[in-house]
N, C-alpha and C. Protein backbone atom coordinates (compact mmCIF):
# COMPACT_ATOMS: atom_id res chain seq x y z
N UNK A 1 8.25 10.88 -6.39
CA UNK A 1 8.49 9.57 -6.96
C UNK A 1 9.32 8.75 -5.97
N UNK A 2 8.73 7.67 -5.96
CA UNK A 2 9.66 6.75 -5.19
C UNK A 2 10.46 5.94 -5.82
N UNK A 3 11.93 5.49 -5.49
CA UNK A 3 12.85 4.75 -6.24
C UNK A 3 12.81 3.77 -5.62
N UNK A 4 13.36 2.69 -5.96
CA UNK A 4 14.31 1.36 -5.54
C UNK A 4 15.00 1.95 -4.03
N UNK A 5 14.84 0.75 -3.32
CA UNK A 5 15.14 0.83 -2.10
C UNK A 5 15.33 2.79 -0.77
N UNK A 6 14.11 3.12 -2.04
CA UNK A 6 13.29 4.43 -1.28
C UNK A 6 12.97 3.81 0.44
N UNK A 7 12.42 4.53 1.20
CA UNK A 7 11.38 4.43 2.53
C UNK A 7 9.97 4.69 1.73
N UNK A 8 9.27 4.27 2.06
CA UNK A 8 8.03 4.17 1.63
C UNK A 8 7.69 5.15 2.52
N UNK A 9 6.71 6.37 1.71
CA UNK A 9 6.37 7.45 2.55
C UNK A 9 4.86 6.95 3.56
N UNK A 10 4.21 7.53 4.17
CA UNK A 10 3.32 7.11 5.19
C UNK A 10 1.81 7.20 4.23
N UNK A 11 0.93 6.60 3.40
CA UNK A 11 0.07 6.24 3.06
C UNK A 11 -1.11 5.68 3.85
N UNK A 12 -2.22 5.97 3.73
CA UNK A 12 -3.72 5.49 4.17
C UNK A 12 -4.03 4.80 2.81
N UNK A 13 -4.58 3.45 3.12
CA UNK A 13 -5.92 2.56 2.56
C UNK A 13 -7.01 2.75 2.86
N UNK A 14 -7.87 2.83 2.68
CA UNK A 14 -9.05 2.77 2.67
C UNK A 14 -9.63 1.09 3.03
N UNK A 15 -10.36 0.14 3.93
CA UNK A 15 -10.47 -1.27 3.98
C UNK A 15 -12.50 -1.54 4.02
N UNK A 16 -12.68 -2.10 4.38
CA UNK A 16 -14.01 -2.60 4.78
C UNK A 16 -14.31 -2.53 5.35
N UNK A 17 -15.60 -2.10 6.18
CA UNK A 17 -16.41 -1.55 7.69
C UNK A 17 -15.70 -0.34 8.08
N UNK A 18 -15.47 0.74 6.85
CA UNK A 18 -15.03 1.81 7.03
C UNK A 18 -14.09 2.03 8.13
N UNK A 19 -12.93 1.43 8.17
CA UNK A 19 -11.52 1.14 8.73
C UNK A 19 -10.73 1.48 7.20
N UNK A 20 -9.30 2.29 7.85
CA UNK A 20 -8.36 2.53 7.43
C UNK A 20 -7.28 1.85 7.75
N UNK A 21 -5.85 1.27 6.77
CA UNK A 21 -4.76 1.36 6.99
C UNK A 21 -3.88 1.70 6.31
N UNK A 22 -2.86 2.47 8.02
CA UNK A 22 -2.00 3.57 7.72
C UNK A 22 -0.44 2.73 7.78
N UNK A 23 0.49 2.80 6.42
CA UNK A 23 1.66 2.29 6.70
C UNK A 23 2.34 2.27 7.95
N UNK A 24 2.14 3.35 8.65
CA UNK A 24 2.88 3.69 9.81
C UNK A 24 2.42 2.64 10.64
N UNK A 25 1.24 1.68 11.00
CA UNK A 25 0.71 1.65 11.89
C UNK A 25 1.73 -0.20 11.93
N UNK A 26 2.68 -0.35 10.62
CA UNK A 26 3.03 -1.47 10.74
C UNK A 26 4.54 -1.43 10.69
N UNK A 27 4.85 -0.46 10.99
CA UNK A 27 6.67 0.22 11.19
C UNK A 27 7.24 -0.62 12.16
N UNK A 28 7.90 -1.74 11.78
CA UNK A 28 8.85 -2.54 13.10
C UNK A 28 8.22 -3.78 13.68
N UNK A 29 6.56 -3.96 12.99
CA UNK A 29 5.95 -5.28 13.53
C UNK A 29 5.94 -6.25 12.49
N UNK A 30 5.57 -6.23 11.38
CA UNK A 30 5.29 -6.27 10.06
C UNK A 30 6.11 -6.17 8.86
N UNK A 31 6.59 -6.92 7.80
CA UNK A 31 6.52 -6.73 6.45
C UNK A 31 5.46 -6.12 5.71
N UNK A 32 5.89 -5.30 4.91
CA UNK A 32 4.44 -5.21 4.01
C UNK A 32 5.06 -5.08 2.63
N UNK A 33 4.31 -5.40 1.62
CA UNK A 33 4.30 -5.85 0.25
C UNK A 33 3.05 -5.05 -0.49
N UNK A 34 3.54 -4.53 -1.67
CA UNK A 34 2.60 -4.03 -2.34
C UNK A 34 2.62 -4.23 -3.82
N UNK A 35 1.48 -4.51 -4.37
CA UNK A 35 1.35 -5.09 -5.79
C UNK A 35 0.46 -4.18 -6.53
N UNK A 36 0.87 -3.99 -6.76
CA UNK A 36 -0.64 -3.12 -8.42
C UNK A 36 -0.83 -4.27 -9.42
N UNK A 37 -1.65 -3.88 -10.06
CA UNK A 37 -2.32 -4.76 -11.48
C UNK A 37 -3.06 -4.03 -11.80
N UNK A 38 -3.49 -3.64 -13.22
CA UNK A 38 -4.89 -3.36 -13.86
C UNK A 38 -5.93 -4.08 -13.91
N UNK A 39 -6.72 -3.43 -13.90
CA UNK A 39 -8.41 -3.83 -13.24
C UNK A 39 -8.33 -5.28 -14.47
N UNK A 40 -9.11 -6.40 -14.00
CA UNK A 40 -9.42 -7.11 -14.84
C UNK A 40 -10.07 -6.91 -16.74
N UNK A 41 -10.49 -5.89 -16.31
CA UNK A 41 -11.54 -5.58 -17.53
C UNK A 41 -10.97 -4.27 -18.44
N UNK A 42 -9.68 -4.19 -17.79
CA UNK A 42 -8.68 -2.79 -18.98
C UNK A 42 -7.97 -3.92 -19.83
N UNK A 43 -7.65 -2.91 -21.14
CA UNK A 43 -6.84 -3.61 -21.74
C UNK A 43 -5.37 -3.39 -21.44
N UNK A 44 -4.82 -4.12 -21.96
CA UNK A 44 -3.14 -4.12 -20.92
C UNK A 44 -2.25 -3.69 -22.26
């Protein structure tokens, strides 16, 4: 589990034209931000 002001452990995405991205690959260049939501079509 990750807490509040955790390190974000090193994760792969999956993207389009079968390319990946890996958190690591944005360590020191980059912000990154992450959002969840439920799918449009679940009930909430």
């Amino acid at each position: 589990m990750v807490n509040i002001g955790d390190k974000a452990p090193d994760f792969v995405l999956p993207a389009t034209g079968n390319r990946h991205f890996h958190l690591e690959d944005f360590k020191g260049k980059k912000n990154v931000v992450l959002f969840f939501y439920p799918l449009d079509w679940t009930p909430v």
